[in-house]
Protein backbone atom coordinates (compact mmCIF):
# COMPACT_ATOMS: atom_id res chain seq x y z
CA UNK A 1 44.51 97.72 55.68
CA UNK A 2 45.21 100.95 54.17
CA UNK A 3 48.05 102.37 52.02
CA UNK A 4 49.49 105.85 52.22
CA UNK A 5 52.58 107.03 49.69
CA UNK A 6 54.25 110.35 50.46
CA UNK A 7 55.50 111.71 47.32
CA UNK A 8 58.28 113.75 47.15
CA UNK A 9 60.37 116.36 44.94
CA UNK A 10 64.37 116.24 45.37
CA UNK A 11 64.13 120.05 45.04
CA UNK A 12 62.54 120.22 48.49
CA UNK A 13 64.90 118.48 50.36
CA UNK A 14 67.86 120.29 51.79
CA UNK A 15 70.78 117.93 53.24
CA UNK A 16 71.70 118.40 57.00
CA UNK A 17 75.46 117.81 57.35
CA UNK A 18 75.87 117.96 61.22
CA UNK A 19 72.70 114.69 61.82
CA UNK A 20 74.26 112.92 58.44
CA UNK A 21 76.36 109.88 59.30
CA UNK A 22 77.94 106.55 57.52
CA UNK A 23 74.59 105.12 56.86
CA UNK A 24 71.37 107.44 58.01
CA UNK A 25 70.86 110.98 55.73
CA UNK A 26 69.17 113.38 57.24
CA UNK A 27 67.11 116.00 54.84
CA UNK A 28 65.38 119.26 56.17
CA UNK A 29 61.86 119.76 54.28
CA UNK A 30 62.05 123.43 52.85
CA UNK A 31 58.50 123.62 52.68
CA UNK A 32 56.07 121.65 55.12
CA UNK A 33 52.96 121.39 55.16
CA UNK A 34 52.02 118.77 58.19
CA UNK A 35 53.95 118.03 61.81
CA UNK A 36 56.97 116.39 60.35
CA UNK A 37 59.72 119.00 58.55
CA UNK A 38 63.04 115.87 58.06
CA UNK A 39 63.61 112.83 56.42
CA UNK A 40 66.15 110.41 57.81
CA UNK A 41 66.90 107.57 54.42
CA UNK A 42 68.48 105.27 56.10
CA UNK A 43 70.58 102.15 54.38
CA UNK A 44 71.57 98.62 55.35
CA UNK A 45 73.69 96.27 54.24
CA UNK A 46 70.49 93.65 53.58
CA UNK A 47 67.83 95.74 51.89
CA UNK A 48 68.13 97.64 48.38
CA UNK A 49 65.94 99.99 49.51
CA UNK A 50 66.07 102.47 52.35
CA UNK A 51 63.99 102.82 55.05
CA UNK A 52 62.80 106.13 55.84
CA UNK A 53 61.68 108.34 59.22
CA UNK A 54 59.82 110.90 59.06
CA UNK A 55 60.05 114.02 62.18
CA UNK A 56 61.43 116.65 63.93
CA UNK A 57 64.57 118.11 65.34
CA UNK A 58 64.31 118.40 69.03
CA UNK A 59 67.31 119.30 71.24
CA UNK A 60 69.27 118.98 68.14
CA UNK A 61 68.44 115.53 68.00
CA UNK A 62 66.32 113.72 65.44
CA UNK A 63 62.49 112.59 66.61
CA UNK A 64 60.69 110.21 64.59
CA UNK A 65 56.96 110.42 64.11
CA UNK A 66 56.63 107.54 61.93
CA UNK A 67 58.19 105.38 59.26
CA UNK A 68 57.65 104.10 55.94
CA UNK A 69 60.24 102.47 52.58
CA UNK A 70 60.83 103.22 49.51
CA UNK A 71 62.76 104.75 46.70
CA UNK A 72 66.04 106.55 47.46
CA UNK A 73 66.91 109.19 46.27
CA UNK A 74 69.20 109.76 43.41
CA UNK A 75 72.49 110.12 43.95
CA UNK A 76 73.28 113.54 42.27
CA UNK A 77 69.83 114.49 42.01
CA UNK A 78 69.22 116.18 44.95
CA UNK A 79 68.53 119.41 43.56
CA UNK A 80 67.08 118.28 39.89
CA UNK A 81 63.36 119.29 39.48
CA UNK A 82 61.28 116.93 38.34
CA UNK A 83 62.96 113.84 40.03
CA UNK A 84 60.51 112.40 42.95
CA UNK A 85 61.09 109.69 45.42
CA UNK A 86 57.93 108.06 46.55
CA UNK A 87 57.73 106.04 50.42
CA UNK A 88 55.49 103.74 50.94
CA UNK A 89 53.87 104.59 54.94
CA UNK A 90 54.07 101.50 57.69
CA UNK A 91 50.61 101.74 59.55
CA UNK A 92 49.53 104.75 58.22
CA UNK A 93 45.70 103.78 60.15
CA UNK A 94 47.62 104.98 63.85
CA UNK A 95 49.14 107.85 61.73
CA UNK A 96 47.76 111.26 62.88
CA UNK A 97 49.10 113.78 60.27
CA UNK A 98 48.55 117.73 61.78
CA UNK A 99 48.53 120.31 59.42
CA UNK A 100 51.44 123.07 60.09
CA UNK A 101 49.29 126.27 61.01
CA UNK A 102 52.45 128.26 59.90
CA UNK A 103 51.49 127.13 55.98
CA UNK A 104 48.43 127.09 55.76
């Protein structure tokens, strides 16, 4: 079995009010590099940590590509450099990870 961590500054997450609800945040990538450009961390009332998808918008709706858990991030620290959240990748062997042709 493998293990894959996606790392990740606060700084390059930018919150998306209008797909935010009670206990999902969504989070637009500024900068992305592969097929996926939002984070939904998404809370429960059983587990400390969130869980976390990782995909598209599509017909204004959120797509997942695949999942993963880990840290959250910081309340308050959204936009503080220097503060990283790191998610820990379920399956990561079926994951297929394309490179974004507009950045490379």
């Amino acid at each position: 079995m493998s293990e894959l961590i996606i790392k990740f500054q606060t700084t390059e997450l930018q919150l998306v009010k209008d797909l935010t609800v009670y206990n999902s945040i969504v989070h637009k990538l500024k900068f992305s590099k592969f097929n996926f450009d939002h984070i939904k961390e998404i809370y429960n009332d059983v587990d400390p940590s969130p869980f976390y998808d990782f995909g598209i918008i599509e017909d204004g709706k959120f797509k997942s590509l695949f999942s993963g858990e880990g840290d959250p991030v910081p309340e308050g620290k959204e936009n503080t450099g220097g503060v990283y959240v790191n998610v820990y990748i379920h399956y990561p062997e079926h994951l297929n990870l394309k490179r974004n042709k507009h950045h490379d």
